[in-house]
ModelCIF file with pLDDT and N, C-alpha, C, O atoms, coordinates in Angstrom:
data_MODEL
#
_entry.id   MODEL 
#
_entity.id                         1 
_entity.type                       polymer 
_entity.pdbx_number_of_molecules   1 
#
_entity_poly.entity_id                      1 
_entity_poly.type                           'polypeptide(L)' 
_entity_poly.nstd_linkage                   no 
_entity_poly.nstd_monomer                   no 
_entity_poly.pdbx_seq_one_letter_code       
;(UNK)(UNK)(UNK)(UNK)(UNK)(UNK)(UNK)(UNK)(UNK)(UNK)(UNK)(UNK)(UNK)(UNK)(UNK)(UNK)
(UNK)(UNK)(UNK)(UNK)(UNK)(UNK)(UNK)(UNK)(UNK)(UNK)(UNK)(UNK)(UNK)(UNK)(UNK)(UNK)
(UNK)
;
_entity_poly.pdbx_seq_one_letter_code_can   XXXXXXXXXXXXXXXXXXXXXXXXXXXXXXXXX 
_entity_poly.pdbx_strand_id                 A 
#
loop_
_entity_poly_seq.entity_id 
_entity_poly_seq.num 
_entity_poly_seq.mon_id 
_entity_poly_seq.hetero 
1 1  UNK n 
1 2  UNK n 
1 3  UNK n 
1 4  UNK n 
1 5  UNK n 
1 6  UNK n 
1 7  UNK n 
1 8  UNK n 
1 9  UNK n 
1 10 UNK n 
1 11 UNK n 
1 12 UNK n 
1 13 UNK n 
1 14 UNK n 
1 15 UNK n 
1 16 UNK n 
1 17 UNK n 
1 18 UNK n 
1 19 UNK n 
1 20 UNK n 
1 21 UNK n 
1 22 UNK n 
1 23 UNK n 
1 24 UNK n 
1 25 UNK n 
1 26 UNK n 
1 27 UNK n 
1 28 UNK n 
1 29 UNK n 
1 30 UNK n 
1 31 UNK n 
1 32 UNK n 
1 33 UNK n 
#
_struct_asym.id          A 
_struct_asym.entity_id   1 
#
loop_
_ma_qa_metric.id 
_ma_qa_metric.mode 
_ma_qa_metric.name 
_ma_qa_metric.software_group_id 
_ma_qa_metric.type 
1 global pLDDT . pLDDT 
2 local  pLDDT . pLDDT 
#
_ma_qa_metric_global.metric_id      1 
_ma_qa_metric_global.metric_value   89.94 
_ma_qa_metric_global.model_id       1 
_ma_qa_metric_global.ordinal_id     1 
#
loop_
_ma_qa_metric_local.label_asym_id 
_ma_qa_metric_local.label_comp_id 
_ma_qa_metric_local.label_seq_id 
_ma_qa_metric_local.metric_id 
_ma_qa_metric_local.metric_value 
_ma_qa_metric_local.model_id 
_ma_qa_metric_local.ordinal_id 
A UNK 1  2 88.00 1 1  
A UNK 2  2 91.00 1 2  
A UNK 3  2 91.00 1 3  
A UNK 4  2 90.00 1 4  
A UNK 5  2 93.00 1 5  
A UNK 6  2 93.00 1 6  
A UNK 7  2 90.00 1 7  
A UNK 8  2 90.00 1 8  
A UNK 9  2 92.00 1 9  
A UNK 10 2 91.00 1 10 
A UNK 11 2 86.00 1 11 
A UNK 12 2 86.00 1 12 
A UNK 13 2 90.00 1 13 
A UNK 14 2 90.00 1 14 
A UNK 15 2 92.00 1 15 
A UNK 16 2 90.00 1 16 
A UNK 17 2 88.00 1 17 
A UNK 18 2 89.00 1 18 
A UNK 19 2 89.00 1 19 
A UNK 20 2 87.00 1 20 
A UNK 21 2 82.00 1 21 
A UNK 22 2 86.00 1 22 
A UNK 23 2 86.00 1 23 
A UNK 24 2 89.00 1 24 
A UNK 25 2 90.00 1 25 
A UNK 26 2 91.00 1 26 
A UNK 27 2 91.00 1 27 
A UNK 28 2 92.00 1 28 
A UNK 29 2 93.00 1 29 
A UNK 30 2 93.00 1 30 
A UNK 31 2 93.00 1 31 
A UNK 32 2 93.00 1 32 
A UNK 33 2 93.00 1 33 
#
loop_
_atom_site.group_PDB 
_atom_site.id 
_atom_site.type_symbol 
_atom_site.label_atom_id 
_atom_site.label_alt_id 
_atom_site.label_comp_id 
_atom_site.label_asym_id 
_atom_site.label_entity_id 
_atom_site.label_seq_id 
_atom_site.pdbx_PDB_ins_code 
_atom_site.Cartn_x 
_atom_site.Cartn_y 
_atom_site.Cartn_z 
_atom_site.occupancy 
_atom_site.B_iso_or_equiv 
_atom_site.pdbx_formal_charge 
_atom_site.auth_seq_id 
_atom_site.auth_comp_id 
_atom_site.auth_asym_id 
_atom_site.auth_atom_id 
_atom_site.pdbx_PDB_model_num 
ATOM 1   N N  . UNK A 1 1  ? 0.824  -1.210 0.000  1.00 88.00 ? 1  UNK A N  1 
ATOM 2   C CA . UNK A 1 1  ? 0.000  0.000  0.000  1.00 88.00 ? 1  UNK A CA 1 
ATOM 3   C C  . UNK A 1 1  ? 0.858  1.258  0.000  1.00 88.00 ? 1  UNK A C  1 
ATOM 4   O O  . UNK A 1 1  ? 0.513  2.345  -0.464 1.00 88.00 ? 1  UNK A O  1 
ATOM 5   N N  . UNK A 1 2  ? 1.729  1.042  0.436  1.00 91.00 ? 2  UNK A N  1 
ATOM 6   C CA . UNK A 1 2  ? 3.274  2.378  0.930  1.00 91.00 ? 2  UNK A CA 1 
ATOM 7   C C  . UNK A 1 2  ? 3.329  2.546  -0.803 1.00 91.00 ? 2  UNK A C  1 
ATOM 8   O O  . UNK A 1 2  ? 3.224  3.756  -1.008 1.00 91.00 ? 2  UNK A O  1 
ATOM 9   N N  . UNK A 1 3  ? 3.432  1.933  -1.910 1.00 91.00 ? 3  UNK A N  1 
ATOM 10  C CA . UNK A 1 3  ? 3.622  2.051  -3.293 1.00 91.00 ? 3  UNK A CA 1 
ATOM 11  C C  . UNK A 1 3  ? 2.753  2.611  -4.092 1.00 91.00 ? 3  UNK A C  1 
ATOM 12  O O  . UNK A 1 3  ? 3.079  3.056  -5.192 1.00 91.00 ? 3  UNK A O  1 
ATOM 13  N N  . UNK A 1 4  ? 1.470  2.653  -3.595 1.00 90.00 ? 4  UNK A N  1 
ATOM 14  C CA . UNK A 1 4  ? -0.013 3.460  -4.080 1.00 90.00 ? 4  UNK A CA 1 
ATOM 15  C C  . UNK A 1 4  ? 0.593  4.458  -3.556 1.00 90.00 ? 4  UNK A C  1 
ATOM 16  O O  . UNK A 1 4  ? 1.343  5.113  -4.280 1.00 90.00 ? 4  UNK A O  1 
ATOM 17  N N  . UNK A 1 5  ? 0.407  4.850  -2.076 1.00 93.00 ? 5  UNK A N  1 
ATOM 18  C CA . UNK A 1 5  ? 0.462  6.865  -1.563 1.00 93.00 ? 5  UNK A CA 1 
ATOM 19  C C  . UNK A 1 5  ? 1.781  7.206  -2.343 1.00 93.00 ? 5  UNK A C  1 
ATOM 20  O O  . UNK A 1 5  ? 1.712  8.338  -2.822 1.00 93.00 ? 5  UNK A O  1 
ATOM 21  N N  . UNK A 1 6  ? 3.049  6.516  -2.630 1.00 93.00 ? 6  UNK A N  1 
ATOM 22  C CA . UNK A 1 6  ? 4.251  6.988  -3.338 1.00 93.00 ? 6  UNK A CA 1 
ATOM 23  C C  . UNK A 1 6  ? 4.188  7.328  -5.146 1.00 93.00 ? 6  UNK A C  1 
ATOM 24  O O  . UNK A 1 6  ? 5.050  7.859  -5.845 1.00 93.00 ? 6  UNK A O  1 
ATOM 25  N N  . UNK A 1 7  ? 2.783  6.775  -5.543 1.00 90.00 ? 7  UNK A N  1 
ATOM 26  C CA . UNK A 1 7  ? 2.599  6.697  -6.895 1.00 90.00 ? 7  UNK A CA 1 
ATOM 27  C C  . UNK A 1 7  ? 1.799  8.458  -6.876 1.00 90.00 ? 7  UNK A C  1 
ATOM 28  O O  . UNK A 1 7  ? 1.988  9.417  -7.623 1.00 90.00 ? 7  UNK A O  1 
ATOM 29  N N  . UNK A 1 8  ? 0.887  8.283  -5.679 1.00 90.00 ? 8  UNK A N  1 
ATOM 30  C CA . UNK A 1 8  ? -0.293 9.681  -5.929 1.00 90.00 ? 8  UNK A CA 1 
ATOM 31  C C  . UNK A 1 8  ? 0.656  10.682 -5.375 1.00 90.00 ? 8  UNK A C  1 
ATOM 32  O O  . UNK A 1 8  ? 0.582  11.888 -5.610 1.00 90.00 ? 8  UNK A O  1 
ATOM 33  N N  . UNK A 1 9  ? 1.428  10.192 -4.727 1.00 92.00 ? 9  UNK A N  1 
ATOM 34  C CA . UNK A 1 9  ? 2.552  11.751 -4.521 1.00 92.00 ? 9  UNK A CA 1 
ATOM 35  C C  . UNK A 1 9  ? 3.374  11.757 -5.299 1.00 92.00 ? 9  UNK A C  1 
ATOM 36  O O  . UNK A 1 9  ? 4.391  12.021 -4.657 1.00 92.00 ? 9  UNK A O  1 
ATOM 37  N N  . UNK A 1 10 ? 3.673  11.618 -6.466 1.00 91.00 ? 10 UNK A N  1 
ATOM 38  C CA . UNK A 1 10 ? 4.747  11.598 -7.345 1.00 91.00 ? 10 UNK A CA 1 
ATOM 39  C C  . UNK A 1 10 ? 3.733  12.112 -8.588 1.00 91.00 ? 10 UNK A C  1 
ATOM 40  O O  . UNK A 1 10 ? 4.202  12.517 -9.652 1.00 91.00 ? 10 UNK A O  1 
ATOM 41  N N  . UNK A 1 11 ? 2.400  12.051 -8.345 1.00 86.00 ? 11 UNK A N  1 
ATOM 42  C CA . UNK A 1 11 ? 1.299  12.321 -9.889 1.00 86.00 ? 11 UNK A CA 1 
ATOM 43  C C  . UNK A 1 11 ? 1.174  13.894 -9.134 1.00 86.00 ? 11 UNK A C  1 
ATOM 44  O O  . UNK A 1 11 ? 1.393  14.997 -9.635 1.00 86.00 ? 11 UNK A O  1 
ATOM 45  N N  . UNK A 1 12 ? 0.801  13.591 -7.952 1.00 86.00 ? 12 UNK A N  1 
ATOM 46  C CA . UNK A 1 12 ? 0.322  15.575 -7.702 1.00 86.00 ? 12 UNK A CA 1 
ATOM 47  C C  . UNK A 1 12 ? 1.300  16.101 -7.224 1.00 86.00 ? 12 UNK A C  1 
ATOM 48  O O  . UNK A 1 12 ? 1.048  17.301 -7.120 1.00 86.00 ? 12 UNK A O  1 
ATOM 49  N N  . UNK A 1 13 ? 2.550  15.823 -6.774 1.00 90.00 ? 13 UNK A N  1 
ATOM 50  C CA . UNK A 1 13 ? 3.284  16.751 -6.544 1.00 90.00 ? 13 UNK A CA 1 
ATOM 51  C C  . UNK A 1 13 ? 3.153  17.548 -5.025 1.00 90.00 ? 13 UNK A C  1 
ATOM 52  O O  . UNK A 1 13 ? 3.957  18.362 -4.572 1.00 90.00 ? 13 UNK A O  1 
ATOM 53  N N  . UNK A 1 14 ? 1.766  17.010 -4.321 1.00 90.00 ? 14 UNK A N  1 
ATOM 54  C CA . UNK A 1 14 ? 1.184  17.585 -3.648 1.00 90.00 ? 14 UNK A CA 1 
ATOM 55  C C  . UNK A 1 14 ? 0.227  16.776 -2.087 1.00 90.00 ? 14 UNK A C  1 
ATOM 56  O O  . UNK A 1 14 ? -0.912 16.339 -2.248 1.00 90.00 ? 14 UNK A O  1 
ATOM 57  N N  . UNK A 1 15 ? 0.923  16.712 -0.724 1.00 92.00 ? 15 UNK A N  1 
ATOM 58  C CA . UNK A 1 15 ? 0.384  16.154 -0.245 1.00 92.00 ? 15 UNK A CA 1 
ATOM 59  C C  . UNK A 1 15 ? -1.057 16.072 0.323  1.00 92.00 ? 15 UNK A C  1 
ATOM 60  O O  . UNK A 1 15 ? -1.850 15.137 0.433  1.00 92.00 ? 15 UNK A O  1 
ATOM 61  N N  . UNK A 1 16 ? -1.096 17.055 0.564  1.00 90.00 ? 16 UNK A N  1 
ATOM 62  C CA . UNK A 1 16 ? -2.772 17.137 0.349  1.00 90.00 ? 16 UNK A CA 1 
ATOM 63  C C  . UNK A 1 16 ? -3.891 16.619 -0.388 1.00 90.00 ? 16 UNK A C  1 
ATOM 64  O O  . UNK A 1 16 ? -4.885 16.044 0.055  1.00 90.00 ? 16 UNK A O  1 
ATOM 65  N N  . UNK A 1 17 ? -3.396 17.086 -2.348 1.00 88.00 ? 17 UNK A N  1 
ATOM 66  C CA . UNK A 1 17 ? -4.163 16.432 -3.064 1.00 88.00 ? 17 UNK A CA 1 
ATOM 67  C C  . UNK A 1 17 ? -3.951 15.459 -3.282 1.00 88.00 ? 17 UNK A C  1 
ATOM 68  O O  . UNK A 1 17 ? -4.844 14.924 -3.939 1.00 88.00 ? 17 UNK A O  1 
ATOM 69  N N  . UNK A 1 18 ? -2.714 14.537 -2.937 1.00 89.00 ? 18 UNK A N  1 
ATOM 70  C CA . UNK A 1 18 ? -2.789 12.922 -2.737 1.00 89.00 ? 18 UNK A CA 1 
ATOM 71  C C  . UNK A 1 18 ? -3.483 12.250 -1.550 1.00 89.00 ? 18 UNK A C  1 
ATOM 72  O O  . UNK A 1 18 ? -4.113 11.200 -1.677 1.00 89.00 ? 18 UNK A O  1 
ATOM 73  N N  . UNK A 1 19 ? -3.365 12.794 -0.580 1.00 89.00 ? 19 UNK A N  1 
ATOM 74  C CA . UNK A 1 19 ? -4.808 12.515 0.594  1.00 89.00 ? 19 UNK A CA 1 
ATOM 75  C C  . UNK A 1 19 ? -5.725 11.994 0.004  1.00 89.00 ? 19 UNK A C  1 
ATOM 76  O O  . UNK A 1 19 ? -6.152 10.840 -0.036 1.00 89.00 ? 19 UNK A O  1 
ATOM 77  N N  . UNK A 1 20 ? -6.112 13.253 -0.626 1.00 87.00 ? 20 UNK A N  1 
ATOM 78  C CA . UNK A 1 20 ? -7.706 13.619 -0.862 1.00 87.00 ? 20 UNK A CA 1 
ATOM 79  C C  . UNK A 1 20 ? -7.983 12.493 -1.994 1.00 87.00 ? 20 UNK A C  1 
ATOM 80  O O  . UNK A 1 20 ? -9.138 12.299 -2.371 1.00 87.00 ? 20 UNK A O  1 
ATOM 81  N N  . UNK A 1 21 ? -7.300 12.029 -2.330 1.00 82.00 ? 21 UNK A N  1 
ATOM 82  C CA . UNK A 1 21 ? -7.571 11.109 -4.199 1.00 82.00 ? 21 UNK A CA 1 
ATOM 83  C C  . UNK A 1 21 ? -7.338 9.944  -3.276 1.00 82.00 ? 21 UNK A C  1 
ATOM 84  O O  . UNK A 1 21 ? -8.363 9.263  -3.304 1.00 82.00 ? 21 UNK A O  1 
ATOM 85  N N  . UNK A 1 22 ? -6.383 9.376  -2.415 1.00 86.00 ? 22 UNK A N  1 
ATOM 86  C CA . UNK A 1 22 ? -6.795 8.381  -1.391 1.00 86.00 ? 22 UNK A CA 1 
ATOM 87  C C  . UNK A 1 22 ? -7.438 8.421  -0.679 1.00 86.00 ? 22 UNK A C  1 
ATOM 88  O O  . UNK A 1 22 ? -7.382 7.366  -0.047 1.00 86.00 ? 22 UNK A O  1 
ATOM 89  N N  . UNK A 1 23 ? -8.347 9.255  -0.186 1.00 86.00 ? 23 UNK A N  1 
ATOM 90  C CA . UNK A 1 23 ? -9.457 9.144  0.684  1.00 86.00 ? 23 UNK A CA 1 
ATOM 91  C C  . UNK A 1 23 ? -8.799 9.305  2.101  1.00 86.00 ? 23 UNK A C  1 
ATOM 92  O O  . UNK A 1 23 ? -9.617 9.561  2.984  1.00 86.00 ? 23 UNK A O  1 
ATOM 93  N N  . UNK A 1 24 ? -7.278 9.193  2.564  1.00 89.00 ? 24 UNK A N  1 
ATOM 94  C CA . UNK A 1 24 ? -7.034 9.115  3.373  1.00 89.00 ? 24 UNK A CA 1 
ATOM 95  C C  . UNK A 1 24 ? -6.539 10.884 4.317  1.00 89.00 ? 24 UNK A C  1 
ATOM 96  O O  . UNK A 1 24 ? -6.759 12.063 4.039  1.00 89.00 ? 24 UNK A O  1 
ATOM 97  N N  . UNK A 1 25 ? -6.122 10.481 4.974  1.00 90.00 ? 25 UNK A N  1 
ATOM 98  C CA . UNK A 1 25 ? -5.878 11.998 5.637  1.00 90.00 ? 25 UNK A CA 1 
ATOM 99  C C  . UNK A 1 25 ? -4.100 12.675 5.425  1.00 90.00 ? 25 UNK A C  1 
ATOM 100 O O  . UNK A 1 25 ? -3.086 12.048 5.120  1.00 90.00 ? 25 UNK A O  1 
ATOM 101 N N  . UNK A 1 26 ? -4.244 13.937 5.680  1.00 91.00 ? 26 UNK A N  1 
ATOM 102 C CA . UNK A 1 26 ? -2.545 13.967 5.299  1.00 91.00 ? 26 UNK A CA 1 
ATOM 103 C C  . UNK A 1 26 ? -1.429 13.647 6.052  1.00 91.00 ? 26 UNK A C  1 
ATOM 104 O O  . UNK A 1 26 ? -0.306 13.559 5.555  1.00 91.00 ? 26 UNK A O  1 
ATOM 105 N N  . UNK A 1 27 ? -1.723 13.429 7.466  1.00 91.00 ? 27 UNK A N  1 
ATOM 106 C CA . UNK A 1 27 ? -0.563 12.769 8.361  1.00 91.00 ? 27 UNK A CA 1 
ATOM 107 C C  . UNK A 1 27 ? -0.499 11.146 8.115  1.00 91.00 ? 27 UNK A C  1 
ATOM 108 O O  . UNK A 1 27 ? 0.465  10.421 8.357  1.00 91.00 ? 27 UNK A O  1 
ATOM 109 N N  . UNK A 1 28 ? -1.571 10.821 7.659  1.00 92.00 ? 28 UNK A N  1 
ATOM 110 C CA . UNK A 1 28 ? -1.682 8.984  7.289  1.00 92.00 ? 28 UNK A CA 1 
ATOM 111 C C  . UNK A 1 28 ? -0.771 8.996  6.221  1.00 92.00 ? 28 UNK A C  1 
ATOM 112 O O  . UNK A 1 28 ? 0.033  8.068  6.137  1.00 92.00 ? 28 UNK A O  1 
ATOM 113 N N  . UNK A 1 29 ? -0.769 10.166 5.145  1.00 93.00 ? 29 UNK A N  1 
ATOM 114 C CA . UNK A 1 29 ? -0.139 10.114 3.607  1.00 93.00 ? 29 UNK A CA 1 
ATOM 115 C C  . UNK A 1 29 ? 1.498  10.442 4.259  1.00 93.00 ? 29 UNK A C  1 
ATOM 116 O O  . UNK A 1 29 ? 2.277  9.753  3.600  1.00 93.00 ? 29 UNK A O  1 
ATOM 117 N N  . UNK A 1 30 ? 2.199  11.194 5.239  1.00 93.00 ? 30 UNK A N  1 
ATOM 118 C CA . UNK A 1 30 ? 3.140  11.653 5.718  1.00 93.00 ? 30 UNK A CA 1 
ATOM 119 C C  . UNK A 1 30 ? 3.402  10.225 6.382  1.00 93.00 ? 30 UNK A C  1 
ATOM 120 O O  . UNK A 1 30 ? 4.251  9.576  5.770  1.00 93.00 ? 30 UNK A O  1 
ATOM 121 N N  . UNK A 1 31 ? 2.988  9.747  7.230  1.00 93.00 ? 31 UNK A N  1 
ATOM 122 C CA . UNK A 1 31 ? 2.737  8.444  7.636  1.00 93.00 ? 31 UNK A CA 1 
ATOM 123 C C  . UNK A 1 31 ? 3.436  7.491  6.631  1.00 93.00 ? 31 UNK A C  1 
ATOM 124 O O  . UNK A 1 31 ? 4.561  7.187  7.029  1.00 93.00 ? 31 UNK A O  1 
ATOM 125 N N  . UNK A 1 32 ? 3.184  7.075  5.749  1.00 93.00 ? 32 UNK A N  1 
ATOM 126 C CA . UNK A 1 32 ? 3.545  6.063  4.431  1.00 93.00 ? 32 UNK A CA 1 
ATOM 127 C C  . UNK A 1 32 ? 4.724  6.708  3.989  1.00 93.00 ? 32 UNK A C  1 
ATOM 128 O O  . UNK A 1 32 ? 5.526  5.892  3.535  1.00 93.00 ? 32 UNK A O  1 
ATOM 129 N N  . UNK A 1 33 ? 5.042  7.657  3.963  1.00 93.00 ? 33 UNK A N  1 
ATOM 130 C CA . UNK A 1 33 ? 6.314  8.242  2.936  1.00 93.00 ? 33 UNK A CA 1 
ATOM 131 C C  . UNK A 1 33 ? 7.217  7.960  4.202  1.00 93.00 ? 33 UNK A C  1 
ATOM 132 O O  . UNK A 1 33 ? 8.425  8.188  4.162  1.00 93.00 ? 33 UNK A O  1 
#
């Protein structure tokens, strides 16, 4: 799953809008990286 949040942060550039496209929150997405 650590390879999905590393794919949507590498497409937006942006942790937030990789959250948000995972449904998940942004310390969960900080969390995985």
């Amino acid at each position: 799953n650590l390879l999905r949040v590393f794919d949507e942060v590498m497409t937006e550039r942006n942790l937030t809008r990789a959250a948000n496209n995972l449904a998940m929150t942004q310390p969960a997405v900080s969390n995985a990286l």
